[in-house]
N, C-alpha and C. Protein backbone atom coordinates (compact mmCIF):
# COMPACT_ATOMS: atom_id res chain seq x y z
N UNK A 1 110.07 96.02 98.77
CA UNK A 1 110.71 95.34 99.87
C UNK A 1 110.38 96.04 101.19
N UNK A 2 110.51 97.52 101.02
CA UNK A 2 110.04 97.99 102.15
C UNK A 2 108.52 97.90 102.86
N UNK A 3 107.75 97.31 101.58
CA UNK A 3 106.35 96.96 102.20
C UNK A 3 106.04 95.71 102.99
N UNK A 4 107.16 94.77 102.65
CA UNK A 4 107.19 93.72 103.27
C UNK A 4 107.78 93.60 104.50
N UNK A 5 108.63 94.70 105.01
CA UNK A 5 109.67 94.69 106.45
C UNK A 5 107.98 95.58 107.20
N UNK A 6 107.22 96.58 106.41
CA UNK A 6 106.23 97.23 107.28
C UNK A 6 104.87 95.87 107.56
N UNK A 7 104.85 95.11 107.27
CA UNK A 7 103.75 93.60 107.06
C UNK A 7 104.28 93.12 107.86
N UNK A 8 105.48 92.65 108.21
CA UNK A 8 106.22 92.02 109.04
C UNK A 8 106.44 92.35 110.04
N UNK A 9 106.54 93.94 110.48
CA UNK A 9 106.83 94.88 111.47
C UNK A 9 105.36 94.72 112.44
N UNK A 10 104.52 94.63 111.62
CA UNK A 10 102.78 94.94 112.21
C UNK A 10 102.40 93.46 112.15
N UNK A 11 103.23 92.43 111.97
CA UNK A 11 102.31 91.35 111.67
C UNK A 11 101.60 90.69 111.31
N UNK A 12 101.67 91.32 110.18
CA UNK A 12 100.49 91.17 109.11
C UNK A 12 101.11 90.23 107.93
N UNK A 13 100.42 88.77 108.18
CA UNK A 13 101.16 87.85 106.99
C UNK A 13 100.00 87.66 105.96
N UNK A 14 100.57 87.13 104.74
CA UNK A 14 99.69 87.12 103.46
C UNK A 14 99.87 85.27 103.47
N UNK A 15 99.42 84.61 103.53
CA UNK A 15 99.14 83.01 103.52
C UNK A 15 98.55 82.67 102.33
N UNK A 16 99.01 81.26 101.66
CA UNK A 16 98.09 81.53 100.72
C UNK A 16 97.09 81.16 100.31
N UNK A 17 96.81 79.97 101.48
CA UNK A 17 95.34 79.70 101.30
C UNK A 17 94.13 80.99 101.95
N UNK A 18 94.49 81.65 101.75
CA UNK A 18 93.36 82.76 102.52
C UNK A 18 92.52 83.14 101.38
N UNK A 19 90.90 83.44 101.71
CA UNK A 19 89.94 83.75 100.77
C UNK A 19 90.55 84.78 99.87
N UNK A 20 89.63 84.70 98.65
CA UNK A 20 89.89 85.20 97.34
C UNK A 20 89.63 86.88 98.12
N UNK A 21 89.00 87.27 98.69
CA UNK A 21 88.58 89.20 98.98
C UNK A 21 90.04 89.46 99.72
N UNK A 22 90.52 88.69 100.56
CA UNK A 22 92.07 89.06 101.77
C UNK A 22 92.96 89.05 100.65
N UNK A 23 93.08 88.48 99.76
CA UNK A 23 94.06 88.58 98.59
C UNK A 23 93.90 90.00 97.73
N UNK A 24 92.76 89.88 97.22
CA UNK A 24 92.42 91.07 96.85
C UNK A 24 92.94 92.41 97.60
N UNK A 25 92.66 92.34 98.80
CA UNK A 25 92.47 93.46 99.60
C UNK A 25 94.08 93.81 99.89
N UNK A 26 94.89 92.65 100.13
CA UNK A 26 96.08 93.02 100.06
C UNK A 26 97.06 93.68 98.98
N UNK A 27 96.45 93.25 97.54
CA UNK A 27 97.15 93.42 96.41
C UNK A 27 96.49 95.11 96.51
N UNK A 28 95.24 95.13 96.81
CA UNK A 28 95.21 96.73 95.94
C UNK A 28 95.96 97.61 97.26
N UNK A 29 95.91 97.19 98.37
CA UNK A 29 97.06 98.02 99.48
C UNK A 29 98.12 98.26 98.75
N UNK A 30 98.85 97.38 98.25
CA UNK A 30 100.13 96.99 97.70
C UNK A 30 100.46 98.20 96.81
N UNK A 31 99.42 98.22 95.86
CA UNK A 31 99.14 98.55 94.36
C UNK A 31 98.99 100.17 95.10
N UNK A 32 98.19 100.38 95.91
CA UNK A 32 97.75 102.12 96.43
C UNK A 32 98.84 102.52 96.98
N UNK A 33 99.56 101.75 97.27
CA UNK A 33 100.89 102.29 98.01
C UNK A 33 101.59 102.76 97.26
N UNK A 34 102.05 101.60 96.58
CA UNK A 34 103.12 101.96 95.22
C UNK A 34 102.99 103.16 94.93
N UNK A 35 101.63 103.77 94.25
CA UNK A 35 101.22 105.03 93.46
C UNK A 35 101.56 105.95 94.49
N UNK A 36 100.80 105.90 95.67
CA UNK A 36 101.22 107.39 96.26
C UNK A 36 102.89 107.27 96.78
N UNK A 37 103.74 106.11 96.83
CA UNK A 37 104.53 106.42 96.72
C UNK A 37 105.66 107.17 95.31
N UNK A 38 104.74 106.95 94.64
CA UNK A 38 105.39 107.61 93.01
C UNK A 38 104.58 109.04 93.21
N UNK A 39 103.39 109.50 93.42
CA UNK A 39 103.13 110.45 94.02
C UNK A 39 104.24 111.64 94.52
N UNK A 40 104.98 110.76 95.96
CA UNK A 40 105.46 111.72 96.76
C UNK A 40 106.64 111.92 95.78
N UNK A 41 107.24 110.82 95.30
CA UNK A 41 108.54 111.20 94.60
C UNK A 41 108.45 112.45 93.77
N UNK A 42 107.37 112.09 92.82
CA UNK A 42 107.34 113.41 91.78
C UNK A 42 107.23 114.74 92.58
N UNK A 43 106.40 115.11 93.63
CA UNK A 43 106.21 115.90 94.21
C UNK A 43 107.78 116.28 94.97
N UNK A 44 108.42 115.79 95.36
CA UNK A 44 109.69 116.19 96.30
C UNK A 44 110.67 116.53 94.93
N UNK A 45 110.83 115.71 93.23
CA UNK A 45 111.47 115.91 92.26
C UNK A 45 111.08 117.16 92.25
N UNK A 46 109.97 117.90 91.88
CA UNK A 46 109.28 119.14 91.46
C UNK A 46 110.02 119.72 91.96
N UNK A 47 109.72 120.17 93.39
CA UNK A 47 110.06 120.91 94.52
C UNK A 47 111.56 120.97 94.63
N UNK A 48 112.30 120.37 94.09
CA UNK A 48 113.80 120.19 94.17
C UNK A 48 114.28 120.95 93.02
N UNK A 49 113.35 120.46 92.02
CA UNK A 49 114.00 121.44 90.61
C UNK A 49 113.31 122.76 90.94
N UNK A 50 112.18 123.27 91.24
CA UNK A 50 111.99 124.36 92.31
C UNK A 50 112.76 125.41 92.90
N UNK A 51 113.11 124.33 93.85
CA UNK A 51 114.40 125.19 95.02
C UNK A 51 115.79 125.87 94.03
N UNK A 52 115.44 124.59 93.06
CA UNK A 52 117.11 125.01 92.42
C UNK A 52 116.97 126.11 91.71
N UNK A 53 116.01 126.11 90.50
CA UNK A 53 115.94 127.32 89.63
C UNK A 53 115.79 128.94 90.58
N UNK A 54 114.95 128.74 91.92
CA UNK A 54 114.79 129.83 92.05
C UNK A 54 115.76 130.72 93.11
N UNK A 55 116.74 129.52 93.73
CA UNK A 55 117.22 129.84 94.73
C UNK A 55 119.07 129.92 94.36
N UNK A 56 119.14 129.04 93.07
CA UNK A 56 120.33 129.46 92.55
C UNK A 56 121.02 130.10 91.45
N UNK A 57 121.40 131.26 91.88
CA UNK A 57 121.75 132.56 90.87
C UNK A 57 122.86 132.49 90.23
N UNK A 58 122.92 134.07 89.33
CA UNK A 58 123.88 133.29 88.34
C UNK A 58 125.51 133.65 88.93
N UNK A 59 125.10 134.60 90.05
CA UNK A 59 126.49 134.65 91.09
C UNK A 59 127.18 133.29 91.23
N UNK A 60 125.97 132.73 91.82
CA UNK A 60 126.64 131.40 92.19
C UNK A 60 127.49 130.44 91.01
N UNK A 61 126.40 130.34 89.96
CA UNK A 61 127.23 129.78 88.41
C UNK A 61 128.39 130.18 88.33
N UNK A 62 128.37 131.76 88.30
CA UNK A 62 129.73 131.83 87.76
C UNK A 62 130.64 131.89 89.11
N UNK A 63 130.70 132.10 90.06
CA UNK A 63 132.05 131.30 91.24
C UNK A 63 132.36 130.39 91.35
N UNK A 64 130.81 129.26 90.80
CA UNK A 64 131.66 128.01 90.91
C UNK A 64 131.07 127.23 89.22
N UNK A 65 131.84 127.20 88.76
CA UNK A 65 131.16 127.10 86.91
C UNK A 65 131.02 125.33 86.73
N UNK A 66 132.35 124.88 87.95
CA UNK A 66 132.55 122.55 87.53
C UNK A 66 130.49 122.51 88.46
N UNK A 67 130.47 123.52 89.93
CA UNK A 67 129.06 122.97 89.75
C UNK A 67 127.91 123.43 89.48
N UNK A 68 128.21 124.21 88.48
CA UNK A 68 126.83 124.66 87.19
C UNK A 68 127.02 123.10 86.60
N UNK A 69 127.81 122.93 86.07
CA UNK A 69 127.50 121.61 85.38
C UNK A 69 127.39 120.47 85.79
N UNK A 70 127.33 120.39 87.57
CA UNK A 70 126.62 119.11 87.83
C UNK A 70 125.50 119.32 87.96
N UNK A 71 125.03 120.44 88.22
CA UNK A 71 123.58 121.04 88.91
C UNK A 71 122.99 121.25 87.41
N UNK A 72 123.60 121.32 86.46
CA UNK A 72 122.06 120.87 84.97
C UNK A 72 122.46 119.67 84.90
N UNK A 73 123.66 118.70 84.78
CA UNK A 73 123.37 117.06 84.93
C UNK A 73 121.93 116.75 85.55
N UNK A 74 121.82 117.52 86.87
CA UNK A 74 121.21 116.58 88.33
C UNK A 74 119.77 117.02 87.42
N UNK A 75 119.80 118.51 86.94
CA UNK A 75 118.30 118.87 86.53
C UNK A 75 117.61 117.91 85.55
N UNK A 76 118.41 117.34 84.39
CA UNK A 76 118.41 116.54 83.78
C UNK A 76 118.09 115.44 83.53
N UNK A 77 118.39 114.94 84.65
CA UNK A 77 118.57 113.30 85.09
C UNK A 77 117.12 113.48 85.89
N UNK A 78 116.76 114.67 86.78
CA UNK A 78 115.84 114.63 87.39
C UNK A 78 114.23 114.28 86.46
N UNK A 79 114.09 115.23 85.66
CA UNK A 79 113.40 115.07 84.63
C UNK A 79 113.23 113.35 84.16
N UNK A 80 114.05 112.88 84.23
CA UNK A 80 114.09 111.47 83.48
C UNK A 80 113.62 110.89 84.86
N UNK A 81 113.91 111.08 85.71
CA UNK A 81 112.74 110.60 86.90
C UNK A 81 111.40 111.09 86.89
N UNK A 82 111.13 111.97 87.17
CA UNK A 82 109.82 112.42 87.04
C UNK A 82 108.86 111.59 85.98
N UNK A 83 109.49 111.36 84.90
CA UNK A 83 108.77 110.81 83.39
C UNK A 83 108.54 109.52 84.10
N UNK A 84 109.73 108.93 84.68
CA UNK A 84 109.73 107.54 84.91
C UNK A 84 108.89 106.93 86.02
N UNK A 85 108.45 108.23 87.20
CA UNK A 85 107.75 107.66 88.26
C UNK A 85 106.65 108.18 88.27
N UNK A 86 106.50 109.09 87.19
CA UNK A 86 105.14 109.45 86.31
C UNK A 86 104.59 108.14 85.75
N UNK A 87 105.33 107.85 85.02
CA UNK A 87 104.74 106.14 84.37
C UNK A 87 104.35 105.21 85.08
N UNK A 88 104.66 104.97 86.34
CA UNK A 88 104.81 103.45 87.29
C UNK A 88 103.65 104.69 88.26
N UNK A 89 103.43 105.31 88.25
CA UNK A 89 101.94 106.03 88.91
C UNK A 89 100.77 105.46 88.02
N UNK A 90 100.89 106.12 86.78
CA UNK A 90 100.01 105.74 85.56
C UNK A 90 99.69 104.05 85.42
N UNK A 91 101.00 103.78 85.84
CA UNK A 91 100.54 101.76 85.63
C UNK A 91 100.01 101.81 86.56
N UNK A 92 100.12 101.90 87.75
CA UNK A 92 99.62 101.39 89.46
C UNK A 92 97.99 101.99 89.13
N UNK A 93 98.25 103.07 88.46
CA UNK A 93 96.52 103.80 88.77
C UNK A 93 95.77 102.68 88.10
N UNK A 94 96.16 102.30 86.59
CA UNK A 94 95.55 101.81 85.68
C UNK A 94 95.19 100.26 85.92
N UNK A 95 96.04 99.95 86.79
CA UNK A 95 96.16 98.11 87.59
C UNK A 95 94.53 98.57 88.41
N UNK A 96 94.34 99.11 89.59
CA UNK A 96 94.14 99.37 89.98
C UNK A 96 92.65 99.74 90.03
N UNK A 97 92.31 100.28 88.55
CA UNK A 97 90.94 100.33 87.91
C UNK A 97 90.53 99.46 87.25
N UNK A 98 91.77 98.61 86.63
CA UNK A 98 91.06 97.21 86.08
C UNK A 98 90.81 96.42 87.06
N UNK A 99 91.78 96.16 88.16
CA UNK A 99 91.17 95.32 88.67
C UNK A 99 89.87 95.38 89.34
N UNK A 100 89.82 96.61 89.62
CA UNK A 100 88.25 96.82 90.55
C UNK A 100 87.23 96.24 89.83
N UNK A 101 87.39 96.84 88.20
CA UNK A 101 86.21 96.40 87.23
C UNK A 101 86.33 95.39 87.09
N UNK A 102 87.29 94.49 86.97
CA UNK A 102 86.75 92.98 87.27
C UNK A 102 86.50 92.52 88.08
N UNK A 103 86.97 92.75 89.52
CA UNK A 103 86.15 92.31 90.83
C UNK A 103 84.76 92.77 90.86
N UNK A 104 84.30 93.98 90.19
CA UNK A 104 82.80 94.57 89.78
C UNK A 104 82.20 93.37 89.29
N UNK A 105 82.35 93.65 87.95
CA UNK A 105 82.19 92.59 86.88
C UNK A 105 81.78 90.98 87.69
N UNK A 106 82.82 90.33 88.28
CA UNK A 106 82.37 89.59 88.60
C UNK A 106 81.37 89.48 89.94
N UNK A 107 81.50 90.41 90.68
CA UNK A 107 80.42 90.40 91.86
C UNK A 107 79.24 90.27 91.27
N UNK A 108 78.87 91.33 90.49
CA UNK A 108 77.57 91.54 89.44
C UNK A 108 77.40 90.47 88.84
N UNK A 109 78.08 89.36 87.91
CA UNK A 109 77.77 88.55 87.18
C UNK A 109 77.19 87.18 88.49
N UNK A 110 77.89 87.29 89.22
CA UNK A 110 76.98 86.26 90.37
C UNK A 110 78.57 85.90 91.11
């Protein structure tokens, strides 16, 4: 959704009679976005479970013990992101190479 308020912002409309390459060209924008936006996520997840392990001691655990146990919830849950925007990277990459090879494919075939 947010790619569509930045298309809209710049003016940039998708119509749909427009040639078969402007379609193309828009979907793999679409598609490259997505990924490096799953990209940054994992990268800022990392860096978060990061900060935490190295920056919170066991002073801190034990003064405050209710948030030791939200802070391995959050570690937790984080992980189950990472896997998850690990995957939707892996699809976007994999969209992404098929489609080229069939836009290949067919350039080459005539």
């Amino acid at each position: 959704m947010f790619y569509l308020y930045l298309l809209n912002y710049f003016g940039i409309s998708i119509v749909e009679g427009q040639e078969l390459v402007v379609n193309y060209i828009m979907t793999m924008a679409s598609i490259s976005l997505l990924g490096l936006l799953c990209f940054i996520n994992i990268v800022i997840y990392l860096l978060v479970i990061n900060y935490l392990n190295k920056y919170v001691d066991s002073k801190f655990v034990e003064k405050y013990p209710k948030l030791s146990w939200i802070l391995n919830k959050y570690k937790k849950m984080q992980l189950w992101f990472i896997i998850s925007e690990f995957i939707f990277l892996f699809i976007s990459l994999l969209m992404l190479f098929v489609s080229s090879m069939l836009v290949i494919n067919q350039i080459i075939s005539g």
